[in-house]
Protein backbone atom coordinates (compact mmCIF):
# COMPACT_ATOMS: atom_id res chain seq x y z
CA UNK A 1 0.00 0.00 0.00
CA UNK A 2 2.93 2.42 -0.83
CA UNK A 3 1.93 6.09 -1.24
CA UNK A 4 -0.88 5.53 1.29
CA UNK A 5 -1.03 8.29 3.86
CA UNK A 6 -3.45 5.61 6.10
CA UNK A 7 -3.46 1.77 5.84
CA UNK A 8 -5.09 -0.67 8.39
CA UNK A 9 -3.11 -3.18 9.32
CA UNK A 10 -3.16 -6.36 12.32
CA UNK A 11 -0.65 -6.88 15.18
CA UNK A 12 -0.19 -10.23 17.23
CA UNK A 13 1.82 -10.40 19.88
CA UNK A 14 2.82 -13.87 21.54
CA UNK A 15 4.58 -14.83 24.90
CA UNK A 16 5.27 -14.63 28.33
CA UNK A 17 4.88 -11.90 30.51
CA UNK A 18 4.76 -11.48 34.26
CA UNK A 19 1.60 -9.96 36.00
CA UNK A 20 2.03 -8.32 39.44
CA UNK A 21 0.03 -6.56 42.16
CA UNK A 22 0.31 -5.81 45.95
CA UNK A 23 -2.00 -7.44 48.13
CA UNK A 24 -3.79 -6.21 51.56
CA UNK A 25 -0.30 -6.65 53.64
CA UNK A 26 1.75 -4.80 51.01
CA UNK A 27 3.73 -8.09 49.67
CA UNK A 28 4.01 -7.84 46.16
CA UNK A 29 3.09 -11.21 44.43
CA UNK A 30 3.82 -11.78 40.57
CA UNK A 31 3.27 -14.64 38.78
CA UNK A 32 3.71 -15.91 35.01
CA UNK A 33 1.67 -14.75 32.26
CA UNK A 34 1.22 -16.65 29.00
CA UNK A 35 -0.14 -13.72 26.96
CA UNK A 36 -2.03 -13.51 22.83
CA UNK A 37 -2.43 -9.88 21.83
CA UNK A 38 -4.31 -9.39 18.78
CA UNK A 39 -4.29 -5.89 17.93
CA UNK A 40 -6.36 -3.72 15.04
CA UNK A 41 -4.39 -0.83 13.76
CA UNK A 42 -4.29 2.44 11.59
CA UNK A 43 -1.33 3.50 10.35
CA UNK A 44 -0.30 7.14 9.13
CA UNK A 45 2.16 7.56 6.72
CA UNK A 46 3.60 11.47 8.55
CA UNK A 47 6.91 11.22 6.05
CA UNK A 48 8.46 8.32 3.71
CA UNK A 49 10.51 7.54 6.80
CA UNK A 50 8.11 8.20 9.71
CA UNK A 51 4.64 6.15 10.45
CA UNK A 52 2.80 6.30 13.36
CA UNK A 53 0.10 3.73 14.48
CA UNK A 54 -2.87 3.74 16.94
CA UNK A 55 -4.95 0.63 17.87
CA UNK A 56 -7.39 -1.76 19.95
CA UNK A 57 -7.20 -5.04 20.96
CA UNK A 58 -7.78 -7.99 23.81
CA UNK A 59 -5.60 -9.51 25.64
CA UNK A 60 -5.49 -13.27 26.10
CA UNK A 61 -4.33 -14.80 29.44
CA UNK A 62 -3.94 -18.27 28.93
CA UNK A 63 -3.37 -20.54 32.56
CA UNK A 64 -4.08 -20.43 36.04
CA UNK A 65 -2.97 -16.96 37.90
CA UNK A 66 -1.33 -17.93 41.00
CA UNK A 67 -4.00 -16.21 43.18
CA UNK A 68 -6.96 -17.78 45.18
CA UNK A 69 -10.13 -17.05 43.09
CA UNK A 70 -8.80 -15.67 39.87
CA UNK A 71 -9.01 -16.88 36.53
CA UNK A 72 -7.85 -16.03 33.28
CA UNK A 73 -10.61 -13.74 32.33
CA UNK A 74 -9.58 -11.56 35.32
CA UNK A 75 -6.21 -10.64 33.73
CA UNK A 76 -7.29 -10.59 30.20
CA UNK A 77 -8.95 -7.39 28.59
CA UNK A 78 -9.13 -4.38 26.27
CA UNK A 79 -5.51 -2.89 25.40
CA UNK A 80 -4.86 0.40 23.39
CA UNK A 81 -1.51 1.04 21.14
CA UNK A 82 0.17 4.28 20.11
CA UNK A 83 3.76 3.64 18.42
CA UNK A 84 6.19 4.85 15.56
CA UNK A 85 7.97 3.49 13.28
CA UNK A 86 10.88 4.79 11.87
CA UNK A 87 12.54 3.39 8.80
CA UNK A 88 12.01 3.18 4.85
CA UNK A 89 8.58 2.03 4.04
């Protein structure tokens, strides 16, 4: 789609993370996140070497959070992107 100043475009990101928090006593617990980020973009074309990019997507958590009475649907949700790219296109 050269010569485009927007083009749509899809993102998925793939691997492990690590999800934290701090609980009632102030210990911080963190545990291993297996993570699939699809992510719907638009990208603008701001000079033939600069793009910049703005999306949605969801978040999968896939496993068992280390943390009496969560599940995976309690760490997975809505994400939002902004980014550059900077290069030839």
């Amino acid at each position: 789609m050269a010569g485009r100043t927007v083009t749509p475009s899809v993102s998925v990101m793939a691997g492990v993370g690590a999800a934290g928090f701090t609980d009632e006593s102030d210990s911080a617990r963190v545990f291993a996140a297996p993570l699939l980020d699809p992510d719907l973009l638009l990208n603008f074309n701001v000079s033939e070497f600069l793009r910049v990019h703005a999306g949605i997507g969801w978040r999968f958590h896939f496993g068992q959070p280390g943390v009496t009475g969560w599940t995976s649907a309690d760490v997975s949700g809505f994400t939002a992107a902004l980014g550059m790219k900077v290069g030839e296109f």
